[in-house]
C-alpha atoms as a PDB file:
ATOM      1  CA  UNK A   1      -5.251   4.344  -2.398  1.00  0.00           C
ATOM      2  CA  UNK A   2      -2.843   6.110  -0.179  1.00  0.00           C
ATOM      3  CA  UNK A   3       0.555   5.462  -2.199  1.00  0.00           C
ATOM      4  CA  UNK A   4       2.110   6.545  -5.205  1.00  0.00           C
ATOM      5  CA  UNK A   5       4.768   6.039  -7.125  1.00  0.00           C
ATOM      6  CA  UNK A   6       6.038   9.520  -8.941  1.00  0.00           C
ATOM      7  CA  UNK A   7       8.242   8.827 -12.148  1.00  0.00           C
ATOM      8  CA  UNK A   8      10.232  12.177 -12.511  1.00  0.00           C
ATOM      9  CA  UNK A   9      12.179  12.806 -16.115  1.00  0.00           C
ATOM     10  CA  UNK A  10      12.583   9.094 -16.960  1.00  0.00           C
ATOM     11  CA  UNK A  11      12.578  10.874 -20.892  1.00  0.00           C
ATOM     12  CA  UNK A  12      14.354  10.718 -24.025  1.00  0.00           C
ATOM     13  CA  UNK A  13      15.595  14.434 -23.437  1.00  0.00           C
ATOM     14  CA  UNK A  14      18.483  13.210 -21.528  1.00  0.00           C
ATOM     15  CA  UNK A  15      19.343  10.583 -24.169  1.00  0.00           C
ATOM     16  CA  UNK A  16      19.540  12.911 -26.973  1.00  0.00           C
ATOM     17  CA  UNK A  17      22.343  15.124 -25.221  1.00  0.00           C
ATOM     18  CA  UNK A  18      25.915  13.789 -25.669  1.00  0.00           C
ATOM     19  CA  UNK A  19      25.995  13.614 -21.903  1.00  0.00           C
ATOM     20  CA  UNK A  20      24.208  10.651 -21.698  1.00  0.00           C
ATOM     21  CA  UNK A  21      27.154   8.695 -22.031  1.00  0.00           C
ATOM     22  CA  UNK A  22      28.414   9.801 -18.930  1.00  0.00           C
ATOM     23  CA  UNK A  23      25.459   8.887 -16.888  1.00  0.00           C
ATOM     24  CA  UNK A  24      25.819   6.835 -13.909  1.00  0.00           C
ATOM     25  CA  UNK A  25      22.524   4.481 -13.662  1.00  0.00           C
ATOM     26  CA  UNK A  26      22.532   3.120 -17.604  1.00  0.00           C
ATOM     27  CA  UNK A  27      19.901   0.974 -16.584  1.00  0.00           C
ATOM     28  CA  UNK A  28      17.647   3.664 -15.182  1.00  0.00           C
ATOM     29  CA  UNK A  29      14.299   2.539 -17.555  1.00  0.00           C
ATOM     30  CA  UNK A  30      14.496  -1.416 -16.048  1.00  0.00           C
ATOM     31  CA  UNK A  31      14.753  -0.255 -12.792  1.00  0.00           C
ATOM     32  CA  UNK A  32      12.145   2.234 -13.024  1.00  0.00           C
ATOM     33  CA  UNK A  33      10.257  -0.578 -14.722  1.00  0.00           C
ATOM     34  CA  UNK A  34      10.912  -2.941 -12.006  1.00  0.00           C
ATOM     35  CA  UNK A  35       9.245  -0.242  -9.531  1.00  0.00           C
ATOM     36  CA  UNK A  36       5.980   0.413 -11.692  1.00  0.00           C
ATOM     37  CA  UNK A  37       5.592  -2.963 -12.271  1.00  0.00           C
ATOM     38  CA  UNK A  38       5.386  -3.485  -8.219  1.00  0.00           C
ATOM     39  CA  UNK A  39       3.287  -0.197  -7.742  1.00  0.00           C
ATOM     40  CA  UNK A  40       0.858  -1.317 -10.184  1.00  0.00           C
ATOM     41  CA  UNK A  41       0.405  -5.167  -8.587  1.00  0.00           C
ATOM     42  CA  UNK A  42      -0.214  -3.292  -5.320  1.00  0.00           C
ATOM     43  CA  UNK A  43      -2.599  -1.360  -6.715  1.00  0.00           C
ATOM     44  CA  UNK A  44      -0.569   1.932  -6.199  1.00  0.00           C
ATOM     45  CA  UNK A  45      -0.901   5.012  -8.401  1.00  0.00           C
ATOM     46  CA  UNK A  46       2.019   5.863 -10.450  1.00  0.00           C
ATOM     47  CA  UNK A  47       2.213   9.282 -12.462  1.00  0.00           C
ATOM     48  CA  UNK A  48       4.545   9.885 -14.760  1.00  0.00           C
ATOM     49  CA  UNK A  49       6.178  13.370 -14.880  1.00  0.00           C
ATOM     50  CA  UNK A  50       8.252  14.869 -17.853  1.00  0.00           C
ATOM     51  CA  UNK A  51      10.251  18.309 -18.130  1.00  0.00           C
ATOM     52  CA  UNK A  52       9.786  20.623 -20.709  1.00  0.00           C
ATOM     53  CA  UNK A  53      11.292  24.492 -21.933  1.00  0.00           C
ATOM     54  CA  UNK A  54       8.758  25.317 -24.644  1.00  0.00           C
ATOM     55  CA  UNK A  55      10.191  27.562 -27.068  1.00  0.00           C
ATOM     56  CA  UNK A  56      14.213  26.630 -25.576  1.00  0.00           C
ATOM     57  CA  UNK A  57      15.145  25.171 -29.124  1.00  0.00           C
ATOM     58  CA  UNK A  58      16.881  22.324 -27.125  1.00  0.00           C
ATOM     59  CA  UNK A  59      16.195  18.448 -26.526  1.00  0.00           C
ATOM     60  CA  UNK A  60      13.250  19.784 -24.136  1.00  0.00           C
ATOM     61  CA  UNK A  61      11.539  21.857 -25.660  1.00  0.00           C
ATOM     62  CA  UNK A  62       8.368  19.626 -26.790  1.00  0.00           C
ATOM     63  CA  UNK A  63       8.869  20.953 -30.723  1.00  0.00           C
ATOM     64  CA  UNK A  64      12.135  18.621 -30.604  1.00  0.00           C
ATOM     65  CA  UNK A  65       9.989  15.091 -30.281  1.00  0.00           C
ATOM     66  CA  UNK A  66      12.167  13.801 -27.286  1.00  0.00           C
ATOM     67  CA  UNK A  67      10.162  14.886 -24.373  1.00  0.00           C
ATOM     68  CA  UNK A  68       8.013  11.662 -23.487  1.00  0.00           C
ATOM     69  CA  UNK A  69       8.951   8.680 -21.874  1.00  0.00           C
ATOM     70  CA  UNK A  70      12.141   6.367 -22.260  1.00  0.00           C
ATOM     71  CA  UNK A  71      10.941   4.093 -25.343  1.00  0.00           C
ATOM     72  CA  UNK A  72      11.077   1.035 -22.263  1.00  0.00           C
ATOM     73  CA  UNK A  73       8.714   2.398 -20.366  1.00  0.00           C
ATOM     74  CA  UNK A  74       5.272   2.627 -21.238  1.00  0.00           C
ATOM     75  CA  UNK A  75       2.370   4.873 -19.208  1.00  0.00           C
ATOM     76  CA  UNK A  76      -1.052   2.376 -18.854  1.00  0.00           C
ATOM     77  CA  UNK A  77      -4.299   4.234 -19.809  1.00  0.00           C
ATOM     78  CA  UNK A  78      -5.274   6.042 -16.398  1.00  0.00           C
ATOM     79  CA  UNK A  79      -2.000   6.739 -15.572  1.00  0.00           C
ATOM     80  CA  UNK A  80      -1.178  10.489 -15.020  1.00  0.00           C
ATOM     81  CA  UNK A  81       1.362  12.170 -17.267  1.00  0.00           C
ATOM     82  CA  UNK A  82       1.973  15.355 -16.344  1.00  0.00           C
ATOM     83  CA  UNK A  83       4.534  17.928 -17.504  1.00  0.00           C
ATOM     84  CA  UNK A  84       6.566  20.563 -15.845  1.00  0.00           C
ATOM     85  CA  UNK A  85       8.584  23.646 -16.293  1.00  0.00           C
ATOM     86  CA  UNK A  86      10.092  24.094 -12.825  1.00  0.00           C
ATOM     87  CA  UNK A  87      12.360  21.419 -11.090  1.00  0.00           C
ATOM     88  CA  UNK A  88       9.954  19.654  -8.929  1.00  0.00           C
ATOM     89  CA  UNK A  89       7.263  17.847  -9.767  1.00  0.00           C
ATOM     90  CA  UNK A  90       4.728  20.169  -7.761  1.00  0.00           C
ATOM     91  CA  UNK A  91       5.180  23.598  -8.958  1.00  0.00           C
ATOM     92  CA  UNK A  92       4.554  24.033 -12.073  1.00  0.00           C
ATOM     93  CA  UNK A  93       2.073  21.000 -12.479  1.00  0.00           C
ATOM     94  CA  UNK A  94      -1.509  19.878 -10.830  1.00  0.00           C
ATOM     95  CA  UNK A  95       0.562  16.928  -8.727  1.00  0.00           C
ATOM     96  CA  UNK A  96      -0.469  17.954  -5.649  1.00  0.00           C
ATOM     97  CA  UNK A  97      -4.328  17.601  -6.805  1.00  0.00           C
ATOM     98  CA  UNK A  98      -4.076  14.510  -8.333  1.00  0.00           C
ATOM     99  CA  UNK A  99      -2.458  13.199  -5.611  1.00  0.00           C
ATOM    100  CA  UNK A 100      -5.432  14.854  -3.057  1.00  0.00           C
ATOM    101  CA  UNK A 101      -8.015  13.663  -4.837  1.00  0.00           C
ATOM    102  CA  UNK A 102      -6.770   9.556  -4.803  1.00  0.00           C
ATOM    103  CA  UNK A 103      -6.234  10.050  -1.297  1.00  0.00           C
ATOM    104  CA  UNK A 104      -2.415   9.754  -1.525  1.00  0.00           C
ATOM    105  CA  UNK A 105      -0.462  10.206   1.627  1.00  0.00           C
ATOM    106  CA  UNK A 106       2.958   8.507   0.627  1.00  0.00           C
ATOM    107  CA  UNK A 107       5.143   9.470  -2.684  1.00  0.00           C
ATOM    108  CA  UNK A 108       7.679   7.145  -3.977  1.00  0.00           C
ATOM    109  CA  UNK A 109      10.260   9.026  -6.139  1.00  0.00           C
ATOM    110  CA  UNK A 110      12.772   7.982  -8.518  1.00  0.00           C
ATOM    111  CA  UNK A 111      14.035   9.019 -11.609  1.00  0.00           C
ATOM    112  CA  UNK A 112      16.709  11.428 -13.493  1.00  0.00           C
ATOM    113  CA  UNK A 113      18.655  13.961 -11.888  1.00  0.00           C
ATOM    114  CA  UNK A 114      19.142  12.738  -8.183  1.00  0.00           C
ATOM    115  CA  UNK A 115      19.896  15.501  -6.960  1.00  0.00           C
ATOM    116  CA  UNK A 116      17.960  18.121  -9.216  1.00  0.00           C
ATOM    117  CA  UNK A 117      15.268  17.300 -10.315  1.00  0.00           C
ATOM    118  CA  UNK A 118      14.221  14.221  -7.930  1.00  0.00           C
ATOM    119  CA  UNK A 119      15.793  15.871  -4.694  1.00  0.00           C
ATOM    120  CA  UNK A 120      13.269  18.838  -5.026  1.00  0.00           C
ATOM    121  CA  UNK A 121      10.469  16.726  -5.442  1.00  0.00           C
ATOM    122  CA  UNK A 122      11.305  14.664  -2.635  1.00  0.00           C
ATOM    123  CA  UNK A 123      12.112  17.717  -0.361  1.00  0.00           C
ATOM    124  CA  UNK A 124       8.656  19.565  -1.446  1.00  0.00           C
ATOM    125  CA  UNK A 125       6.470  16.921  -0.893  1.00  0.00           C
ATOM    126  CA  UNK A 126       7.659  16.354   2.455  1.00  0.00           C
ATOM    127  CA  UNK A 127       7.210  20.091   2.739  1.00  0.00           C
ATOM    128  CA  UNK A 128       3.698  19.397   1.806  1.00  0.00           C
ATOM    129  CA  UNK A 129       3.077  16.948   4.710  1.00  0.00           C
ATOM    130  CA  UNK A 130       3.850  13.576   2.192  1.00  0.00           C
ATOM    131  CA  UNK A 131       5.559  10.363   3.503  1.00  0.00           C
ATOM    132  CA  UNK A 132       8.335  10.285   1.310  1.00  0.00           C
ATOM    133  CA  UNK A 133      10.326   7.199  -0.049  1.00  0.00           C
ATOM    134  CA  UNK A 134      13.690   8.289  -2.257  1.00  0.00           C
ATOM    135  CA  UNK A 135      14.849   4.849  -4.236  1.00  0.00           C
ATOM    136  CA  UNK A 136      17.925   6.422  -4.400  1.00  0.00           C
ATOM    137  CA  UNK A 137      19.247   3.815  -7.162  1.00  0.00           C
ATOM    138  CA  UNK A 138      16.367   4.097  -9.702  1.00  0.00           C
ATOM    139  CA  UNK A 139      17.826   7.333 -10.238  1.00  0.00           C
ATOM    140  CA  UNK A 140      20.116   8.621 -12.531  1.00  0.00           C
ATOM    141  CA  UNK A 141      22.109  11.509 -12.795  1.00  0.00           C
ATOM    142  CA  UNK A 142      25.248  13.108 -14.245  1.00  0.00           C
ATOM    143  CA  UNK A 143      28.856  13.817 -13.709  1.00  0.00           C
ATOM    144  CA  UNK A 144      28.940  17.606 -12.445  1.00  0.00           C
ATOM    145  CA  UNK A 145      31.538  20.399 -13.518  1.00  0.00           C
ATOM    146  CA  UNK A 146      33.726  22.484 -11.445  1.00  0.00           C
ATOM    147  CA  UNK A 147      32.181  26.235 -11.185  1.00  0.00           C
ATOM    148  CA  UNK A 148      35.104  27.282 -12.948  1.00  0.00           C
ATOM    149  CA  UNK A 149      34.851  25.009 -15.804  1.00  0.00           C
ATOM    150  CA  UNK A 150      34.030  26.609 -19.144  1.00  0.00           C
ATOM    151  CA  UNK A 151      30.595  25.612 -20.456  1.00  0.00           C
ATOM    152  CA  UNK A 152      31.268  24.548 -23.201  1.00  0.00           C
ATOM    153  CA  UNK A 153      33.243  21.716 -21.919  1.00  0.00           C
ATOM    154  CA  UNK A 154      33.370  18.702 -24.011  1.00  0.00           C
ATOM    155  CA  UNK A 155      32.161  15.263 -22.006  1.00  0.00           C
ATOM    156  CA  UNK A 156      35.896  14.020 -22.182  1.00  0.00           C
ATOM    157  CA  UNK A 157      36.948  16.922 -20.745  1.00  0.00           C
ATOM    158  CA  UNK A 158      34.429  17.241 -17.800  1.00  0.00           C
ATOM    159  CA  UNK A 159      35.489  13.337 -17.144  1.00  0.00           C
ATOM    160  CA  UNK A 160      39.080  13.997 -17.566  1.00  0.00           C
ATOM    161  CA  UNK A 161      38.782  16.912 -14.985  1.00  0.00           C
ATOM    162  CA  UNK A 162      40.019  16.316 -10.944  1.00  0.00           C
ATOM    163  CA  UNK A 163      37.747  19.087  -9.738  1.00  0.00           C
ATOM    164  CA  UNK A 164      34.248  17.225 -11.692  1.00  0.00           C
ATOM    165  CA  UNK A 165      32.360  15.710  -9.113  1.00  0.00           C
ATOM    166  CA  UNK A 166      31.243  12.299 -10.166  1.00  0.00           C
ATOM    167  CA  UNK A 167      27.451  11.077 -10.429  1.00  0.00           C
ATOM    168  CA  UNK A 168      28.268   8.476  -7.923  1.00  0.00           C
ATOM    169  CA  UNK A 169      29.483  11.254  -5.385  1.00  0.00           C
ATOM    170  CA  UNK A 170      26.129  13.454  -6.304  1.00  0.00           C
ATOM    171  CA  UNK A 171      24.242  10.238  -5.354  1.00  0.00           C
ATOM    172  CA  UNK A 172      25.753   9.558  -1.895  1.00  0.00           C
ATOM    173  CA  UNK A 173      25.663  13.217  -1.467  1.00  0.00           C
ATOM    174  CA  UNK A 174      21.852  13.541  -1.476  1.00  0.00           C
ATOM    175  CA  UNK A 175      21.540  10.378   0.280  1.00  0.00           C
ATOM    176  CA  UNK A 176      22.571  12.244   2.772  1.00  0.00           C
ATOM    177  CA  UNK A 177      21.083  15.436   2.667  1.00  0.00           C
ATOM    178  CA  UNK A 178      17.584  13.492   2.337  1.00  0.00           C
ATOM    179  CA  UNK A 179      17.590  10.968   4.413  1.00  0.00           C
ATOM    180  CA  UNK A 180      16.045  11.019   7.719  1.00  0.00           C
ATOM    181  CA  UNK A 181      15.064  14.550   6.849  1.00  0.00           C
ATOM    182  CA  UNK A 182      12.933  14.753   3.872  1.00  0.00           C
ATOM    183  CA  UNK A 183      12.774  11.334   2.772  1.00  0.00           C
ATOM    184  CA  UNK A 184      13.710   7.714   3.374  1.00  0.00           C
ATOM    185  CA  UNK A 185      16.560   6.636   1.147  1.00  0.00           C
ATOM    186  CA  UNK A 186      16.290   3.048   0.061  1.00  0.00           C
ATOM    187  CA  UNK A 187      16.987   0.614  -3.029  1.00  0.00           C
ATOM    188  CA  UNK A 188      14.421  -1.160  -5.431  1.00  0.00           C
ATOM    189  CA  UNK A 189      14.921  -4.501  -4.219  1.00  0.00           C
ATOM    190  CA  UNK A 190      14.296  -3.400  -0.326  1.00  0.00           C
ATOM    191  CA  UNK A 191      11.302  -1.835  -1.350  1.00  0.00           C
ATOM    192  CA  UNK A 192       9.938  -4.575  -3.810  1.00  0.00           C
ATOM    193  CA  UNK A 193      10.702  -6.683  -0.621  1.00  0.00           C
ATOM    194  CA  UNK A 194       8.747  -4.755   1.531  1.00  0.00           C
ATOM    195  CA  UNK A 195       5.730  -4.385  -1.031  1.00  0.00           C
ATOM    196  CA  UNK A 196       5.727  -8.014  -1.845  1.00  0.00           C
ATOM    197  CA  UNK A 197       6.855  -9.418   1.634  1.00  0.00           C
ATOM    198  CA  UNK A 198       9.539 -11.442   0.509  1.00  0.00           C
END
């Protein structure tokens, strides 16, 4: 086995926060599930990584239920699920060992928070000598405020404000700071072409 397919934040944190109506892949959990289903029928690893803040009082800290997977998606017996406290998968987890010990050379990433949490994965791991496949539209990821915005900011507002940068912009803006550097940007149904030949 020398590919795997890493499932970063795909978790019912983000759905319990009023921002998830402003999210700009809705159907994040089919495509993700359109992805494990090829991984799995090419007999490729997939490992399943959720964020937690123990102790934060918030929608991820584990104490609040909603840090496991989308209700869609469902890890398979066998399947790592690992958690983290950092932004990358690697840090604060035993990734990097799991991945060592099946012999993985390749990561596939997708997931929530393009350009957060699945950018920093994506740019460690080819740090770490990793092949590195971004499907940049089984991710998902958020409209982002000015730095002078207050914080408290209501989701209207943030949409209703020139300076927010849209999710679709924070997509097309990792695209490019990934690809052909860290990663190789691509969409579900290239890669389920190339995995599947058709």
């Amino acid at each position: 086995m020398t590919n795997a397919l890493v499932v970063i934040d795909v978790q019912e944190s983000f759905r319990a926060r009023p921002l998830w109506r402003a999210v700009g892949n809705p159907d994040i959990a089919a495509r993700v599930q359109r992805l494990v289903d090829a991984a799995r029928a090419a007999g490729d690893l997939v490992v399943w990584v959720l964020h937690a803040e123990p102790g934060s009082g918030g929608v991820f800290d584990p104490a609040s239920g909603h840090v496991r997977v989308l209700a869609e998606l469902d890890p398979r017996p066998g399947e790592p699920v690992l958690t983290k406290t950092s932004h990358n998968s690697f840090t604060t987890t035993n990734l990097q060992q799991t991945l060592t010990a099946r012999g993985v050379r390749h990561l596939t990433v997708c997931g929530i928070r393009t350009e957060q949490c699945v950018e920093t994965t994506a740019r460690l791991g080819s740090d770490l000598g990793y092949a590195v496949t971004f499907v940049t539209d089984a991710t998902a990821t958020f409209p982002i405020p000015h730095r002078d915005a207050p914080a408290d900011q209501s989701v209207e507002d943030l949409l209703a404000d020139p300076r927010t940068l849209s999710a679709a912009d924070v997509v097309a803006r990792t695209e490019y700071a990934l690809a052909g550097r860290f990663a190789t940007v691509t969409t579900v149904a290239e890669l389920i072409g190339e995995l599947t030949g058709s």
